[in-house]
Protein backbone atom coordinates (compact mmCIF):
# COMPACT_ATOMS: atom_id res chain seq x y z
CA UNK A 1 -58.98 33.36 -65.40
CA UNK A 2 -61.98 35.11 -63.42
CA UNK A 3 -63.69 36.63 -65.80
CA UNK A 4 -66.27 38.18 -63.69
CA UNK A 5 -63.50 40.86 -63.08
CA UNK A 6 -60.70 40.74 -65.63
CA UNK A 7 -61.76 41.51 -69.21
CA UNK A 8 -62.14 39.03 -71.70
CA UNK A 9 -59.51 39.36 -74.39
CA UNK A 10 -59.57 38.18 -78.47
CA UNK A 11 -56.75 38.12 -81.10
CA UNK A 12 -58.49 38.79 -84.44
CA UNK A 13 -56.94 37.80 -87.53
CA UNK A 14 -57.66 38.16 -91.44
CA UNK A 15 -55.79 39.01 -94.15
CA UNK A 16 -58.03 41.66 -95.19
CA UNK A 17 -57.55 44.89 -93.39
CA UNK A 18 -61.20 46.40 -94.34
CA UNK A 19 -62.69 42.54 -92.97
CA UNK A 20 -60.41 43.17 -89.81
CA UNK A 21 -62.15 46.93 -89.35
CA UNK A 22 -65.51 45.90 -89.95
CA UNK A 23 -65.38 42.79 -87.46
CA UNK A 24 -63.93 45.17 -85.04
CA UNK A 25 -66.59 47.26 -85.35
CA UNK A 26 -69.18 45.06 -84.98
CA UNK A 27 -67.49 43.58 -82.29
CA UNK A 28 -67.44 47.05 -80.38
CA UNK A 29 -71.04 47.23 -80.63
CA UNK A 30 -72.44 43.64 -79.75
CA UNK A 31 -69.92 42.93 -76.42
CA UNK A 32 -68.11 46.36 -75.76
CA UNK A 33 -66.54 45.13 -73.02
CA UNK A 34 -64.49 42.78 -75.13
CA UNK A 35 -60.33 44.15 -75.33
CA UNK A 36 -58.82 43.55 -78.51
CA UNK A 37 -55.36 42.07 -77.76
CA UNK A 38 -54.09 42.24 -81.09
CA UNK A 39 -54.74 41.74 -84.87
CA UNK A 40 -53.36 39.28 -87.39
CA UNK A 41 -52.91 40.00 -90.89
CA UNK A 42 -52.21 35.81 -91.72
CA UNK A 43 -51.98 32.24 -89.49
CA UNK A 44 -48.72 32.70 -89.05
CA UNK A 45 -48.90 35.84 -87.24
CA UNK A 46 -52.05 34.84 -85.90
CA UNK A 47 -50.34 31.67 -83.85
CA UNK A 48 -47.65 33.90 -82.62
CA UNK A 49 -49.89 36.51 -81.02
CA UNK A 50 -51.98 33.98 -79.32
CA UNK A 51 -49.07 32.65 -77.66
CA UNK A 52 -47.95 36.09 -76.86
CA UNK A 53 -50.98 37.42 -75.44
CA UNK A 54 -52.80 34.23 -74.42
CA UNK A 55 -56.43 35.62 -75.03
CA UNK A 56 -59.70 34.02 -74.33
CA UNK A 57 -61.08 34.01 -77.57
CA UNK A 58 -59.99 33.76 -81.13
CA UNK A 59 -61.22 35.20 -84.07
CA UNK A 60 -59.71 32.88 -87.39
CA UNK A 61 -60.37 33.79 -90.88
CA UNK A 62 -60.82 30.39 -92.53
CA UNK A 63 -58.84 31.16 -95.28
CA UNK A 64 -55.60 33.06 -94.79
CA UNK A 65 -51.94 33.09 -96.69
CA UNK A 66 -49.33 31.06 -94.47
CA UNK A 67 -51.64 29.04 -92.46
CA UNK A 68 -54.92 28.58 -92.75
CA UNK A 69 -57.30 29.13 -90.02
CA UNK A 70 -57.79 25.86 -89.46
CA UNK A 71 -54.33 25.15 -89.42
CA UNK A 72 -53.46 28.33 -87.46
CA UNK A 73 -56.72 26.68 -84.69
CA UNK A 74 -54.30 23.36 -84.62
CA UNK A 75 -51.55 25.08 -83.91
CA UNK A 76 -53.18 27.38 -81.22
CA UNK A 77 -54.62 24.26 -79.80
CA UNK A 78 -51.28 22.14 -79.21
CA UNK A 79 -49.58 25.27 -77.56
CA UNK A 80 -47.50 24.06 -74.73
CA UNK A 81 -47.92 27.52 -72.13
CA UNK A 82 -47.12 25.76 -69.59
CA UNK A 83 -50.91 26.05 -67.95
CA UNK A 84 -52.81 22.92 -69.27
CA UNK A 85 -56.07 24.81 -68.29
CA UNK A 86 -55.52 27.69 -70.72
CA UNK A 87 -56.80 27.15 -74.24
CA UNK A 88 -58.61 29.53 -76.15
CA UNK A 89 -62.26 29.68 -77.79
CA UNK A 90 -62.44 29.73 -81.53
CA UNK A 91 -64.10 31.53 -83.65
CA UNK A 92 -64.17 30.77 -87.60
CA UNK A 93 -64.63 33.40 -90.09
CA UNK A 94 -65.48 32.35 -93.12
CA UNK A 95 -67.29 33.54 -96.67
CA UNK A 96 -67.88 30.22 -97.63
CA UNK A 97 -71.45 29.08 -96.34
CA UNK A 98 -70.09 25.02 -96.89
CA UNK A 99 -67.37 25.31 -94.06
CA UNK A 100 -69.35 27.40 -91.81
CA UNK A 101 -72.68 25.49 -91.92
CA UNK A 102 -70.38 22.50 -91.17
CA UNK A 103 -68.64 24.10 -87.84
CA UNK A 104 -71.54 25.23 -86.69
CA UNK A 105 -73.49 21.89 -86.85
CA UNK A 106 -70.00 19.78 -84.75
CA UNK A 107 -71.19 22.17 -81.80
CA UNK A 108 -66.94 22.44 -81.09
CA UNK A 109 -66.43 26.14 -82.49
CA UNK A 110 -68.67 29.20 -83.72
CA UNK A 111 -68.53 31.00 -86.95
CA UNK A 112 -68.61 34.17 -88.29
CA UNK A 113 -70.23 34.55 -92.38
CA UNK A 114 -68.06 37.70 -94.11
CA UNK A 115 -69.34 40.47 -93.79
CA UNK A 116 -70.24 40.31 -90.41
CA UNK A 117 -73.47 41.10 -89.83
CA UNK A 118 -74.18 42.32 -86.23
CA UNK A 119 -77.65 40.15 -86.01
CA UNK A 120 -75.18 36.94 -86.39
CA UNK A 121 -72.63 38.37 -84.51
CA UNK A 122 -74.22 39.09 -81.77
CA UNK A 123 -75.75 35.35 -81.23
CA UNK A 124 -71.76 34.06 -81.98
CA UNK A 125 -70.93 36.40 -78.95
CA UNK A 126 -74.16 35.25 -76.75
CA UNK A 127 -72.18 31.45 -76.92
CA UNK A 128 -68.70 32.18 -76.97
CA UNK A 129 -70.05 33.80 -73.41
CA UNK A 130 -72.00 31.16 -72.44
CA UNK A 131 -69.08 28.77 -72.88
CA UNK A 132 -66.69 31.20 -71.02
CA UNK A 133 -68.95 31.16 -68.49
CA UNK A 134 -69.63 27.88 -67.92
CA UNK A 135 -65.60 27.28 -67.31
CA UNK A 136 -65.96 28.89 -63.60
CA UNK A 137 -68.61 25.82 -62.99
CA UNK A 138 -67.05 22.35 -62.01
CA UNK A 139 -69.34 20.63 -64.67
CA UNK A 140 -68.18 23.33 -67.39
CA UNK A 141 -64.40 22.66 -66.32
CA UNK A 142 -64.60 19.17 -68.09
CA UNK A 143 -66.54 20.24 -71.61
CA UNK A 144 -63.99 22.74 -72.35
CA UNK A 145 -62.59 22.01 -76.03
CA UNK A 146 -62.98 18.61 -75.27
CA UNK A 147 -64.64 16.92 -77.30
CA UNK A 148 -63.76 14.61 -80.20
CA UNK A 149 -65.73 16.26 -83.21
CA UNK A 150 -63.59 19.48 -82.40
CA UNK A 151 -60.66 17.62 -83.45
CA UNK A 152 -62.56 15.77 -85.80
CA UNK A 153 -64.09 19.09 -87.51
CA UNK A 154 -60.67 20.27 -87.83
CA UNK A 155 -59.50 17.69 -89.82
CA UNK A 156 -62.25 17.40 -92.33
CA UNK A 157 -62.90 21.45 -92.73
CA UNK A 158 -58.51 20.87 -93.90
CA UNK A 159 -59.87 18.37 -96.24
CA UNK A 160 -62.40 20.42 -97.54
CA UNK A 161 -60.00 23.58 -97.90
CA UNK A 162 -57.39 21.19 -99.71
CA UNK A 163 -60.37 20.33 -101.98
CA UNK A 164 -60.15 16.64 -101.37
CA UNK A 165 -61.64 13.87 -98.98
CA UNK A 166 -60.15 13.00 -95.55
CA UNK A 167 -57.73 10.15 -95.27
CA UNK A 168 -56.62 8.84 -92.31
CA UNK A 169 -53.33 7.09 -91.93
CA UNK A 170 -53.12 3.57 -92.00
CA UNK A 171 -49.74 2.41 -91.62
CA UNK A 172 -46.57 3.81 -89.72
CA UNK A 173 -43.30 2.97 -89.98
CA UNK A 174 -40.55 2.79 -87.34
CA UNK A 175 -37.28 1.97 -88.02
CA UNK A 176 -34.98 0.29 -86.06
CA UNK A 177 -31.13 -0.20 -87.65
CA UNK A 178 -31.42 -1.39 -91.09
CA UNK A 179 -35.07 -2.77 -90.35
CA UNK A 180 -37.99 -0.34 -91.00
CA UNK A 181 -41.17 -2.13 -89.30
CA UNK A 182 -44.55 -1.22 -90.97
CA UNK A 183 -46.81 -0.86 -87.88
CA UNK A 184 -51.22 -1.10 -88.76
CA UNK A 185 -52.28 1.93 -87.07
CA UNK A 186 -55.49 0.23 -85.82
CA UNK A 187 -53.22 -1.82 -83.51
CA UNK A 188 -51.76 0.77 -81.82
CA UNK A 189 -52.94 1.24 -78.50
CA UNK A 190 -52.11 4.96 -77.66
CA UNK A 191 -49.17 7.29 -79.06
CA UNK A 192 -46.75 9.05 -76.06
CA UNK A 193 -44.44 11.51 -77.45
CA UNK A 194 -41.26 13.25 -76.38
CA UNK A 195 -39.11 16.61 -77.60
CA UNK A 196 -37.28 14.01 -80.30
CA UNK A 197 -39.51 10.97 -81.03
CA UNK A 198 -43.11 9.73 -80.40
CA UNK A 199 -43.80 6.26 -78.74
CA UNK A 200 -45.64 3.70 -80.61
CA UNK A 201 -47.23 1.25 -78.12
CA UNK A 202 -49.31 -2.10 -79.34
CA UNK A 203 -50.21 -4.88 -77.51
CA UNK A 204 -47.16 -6.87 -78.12
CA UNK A 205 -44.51 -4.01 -78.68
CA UNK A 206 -43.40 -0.90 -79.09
CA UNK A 207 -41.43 1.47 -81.34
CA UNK A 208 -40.37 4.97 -81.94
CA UNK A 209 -41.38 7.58 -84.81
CA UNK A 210 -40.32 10.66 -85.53
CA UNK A 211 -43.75 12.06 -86.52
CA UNK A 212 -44.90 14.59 -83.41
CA UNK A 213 -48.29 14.47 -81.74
CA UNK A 214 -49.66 17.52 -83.35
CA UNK A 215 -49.36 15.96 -86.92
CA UNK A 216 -50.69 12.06 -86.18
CA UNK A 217 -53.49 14.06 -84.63
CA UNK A 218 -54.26 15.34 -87.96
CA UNK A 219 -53.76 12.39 -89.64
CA UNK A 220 -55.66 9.95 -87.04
CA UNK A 221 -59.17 8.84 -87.12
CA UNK A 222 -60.68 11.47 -84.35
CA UNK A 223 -63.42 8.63 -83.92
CA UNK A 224 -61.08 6.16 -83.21
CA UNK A 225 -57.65 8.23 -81.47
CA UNK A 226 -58.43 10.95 -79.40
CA UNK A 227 -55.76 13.44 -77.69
CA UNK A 228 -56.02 13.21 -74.15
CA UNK A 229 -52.49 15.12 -72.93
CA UNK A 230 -50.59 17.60 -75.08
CA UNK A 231 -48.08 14.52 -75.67
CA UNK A 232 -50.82 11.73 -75.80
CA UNK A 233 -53.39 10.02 -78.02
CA UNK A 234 -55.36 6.77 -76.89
CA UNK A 235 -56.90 4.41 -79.11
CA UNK A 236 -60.66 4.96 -77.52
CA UNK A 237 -61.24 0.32 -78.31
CA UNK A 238 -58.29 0.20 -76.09
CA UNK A 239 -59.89 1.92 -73.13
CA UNK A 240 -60.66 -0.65 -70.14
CA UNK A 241 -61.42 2.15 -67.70
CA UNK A 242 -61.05 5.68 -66.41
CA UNK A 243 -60.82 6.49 -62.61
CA UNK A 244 -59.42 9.56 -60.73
CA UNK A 245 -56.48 9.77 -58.75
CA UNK A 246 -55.88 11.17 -55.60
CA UNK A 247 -55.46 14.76 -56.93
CA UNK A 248 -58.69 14.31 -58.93
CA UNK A 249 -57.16 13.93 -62.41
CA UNK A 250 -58.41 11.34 -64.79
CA UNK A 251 -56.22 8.25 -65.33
CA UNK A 252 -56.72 5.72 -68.32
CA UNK A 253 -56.28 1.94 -67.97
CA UNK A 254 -55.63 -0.24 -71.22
CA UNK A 255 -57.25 -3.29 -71.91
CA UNK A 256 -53.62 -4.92 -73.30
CA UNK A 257 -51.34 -3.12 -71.48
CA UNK A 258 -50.25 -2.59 -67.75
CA UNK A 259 -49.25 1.23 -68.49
CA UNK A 260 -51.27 4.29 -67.03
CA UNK A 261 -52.14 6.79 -68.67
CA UNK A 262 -52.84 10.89 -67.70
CA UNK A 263 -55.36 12.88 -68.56
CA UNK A 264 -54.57 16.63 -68.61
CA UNK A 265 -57.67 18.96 -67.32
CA UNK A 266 -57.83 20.47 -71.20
CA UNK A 267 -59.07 17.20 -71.93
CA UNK A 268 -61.19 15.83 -69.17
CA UNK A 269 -64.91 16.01 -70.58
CA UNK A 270 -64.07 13.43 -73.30
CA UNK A 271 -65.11 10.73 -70.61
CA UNK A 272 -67.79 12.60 -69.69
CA UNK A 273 -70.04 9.93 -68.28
CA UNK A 274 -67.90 6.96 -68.92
């Protein structure tokens, strides 16, 4: 999207009415040109309006009935739309100083303390801009939601809202007839899924789980697996190289294994100077 000419567009969504009001408000008055899409009274609703009206930024109370904001911002972010280049900005709103403090520090989405004060507001808008922005640059193109601590912030700020540390899976297990094969996740080199199964590929073999993408990406070290296609994640020790193709996408090669893998633009500035 050009947004030099069309007008940037946000789905808002808390469960309070009187939070929704006053964001909108302040909202109004720090980027007027902003167009409110819609609003979203929980996550739920909030994931089906961004897929309906696709916007270009996101407003997500942190806590919310249904889905949490953070789950809602996983959601938004596996979305298959059909245009790999689409993906929304984030925006966390959040009474709770612990979460916010936490997002803000990752760099990979902006926050909003309840009540919005326009002061704050108004420096959350100066980025979210600044990021929009920068996607009409070549260099911006590849640092657009990116980057591992976004998917990494995600899964701890869940943590933190379950009120417990993060674990991150260990084991998987695929089974195969009677035979159910415990797999050590840190030999898995990377993770292709399908509509049915997901494809577990070591160095020696492979296997099939039923467990999509959008969950093991929750459940993953982001350190150590990071989502590189809407249906892949790549064990980063089991990177050999990155080159581009003839059509300028990004294609991974394996240390232990012959297979290529894709890199979809959404993802391109995690090998940012590799």
């Amino acid at each position: 999207m050009n947004h030099e000419t069309a007008p940037v567009r946000a789905v808002l969504a808390d469960d309070e009415r009187l939070m929704r009001d006053q964001l909108r408000l302040r909202l109004s008055q720090v980027w007027p040109e902003l167009e409110i899409a819609a609003e979203a009274r929980n996550g739920l609703e909030a994931v089906e309006l961004v897929q309906q009206h696709r916007p270009d930024v996101v407003f997500l109370d942190i806590r919310m009935p249904g889905l949490t904001g953070v789950e809602a911002a996983r959601e938004i972010l596996q979305m298959d739309m059909g245009d790999e280049e689409w993906l929304p900005e984030i925006v966390f709103i959040t009474a709770y100083d612990e979460y916010a403090v936490q997002a803000f520090e990752q760099g990979a989405v902006d926050y909003v303390l309840k009540p919005a004060a326009a002061e704050r507001l108004a420096k959350t808008v100066q980025r979210v801009q600044q990021r929009l922005a920068a996607r009409t640059t070549p260099a911006g193109e590849d640092a657009v939601h990116s980057s591992p601590p976004l998917q990494a912030l995600l899964h701890q700020l869940g943590a933190q809202l379950r009120g417990q540390a993060a674990p991150h899976l260990e084991f998987l297990q695929a089974g195969s007839g009677q035979t159910v094969q415990l797999i050590p996740v840190h030999e898995v080199l990377f993770f292709v899924s399908d509509e049915k199964y997901t494809r577990v590929q070591t160095a020696n073999a492979e296997a099939l789980i039923r467990k999509p993408i959008k969950e093991l990406v929750s459940e993953l070290n982001p350190q150590q697996f990071w989502q590189i296609h809407r249906s892949t994640i790549v064990n980063v020790q089991a990177v050999a190289s990155v080159t581009r193709d003839e059509r300028g996408r990004q294609i991974v090669s394996l240390r232990d294994h012959p297979e290529k893998l894709e890199v979809s633009r959404s993802f391109t500035g995690l090998f940012k100077g590799m």
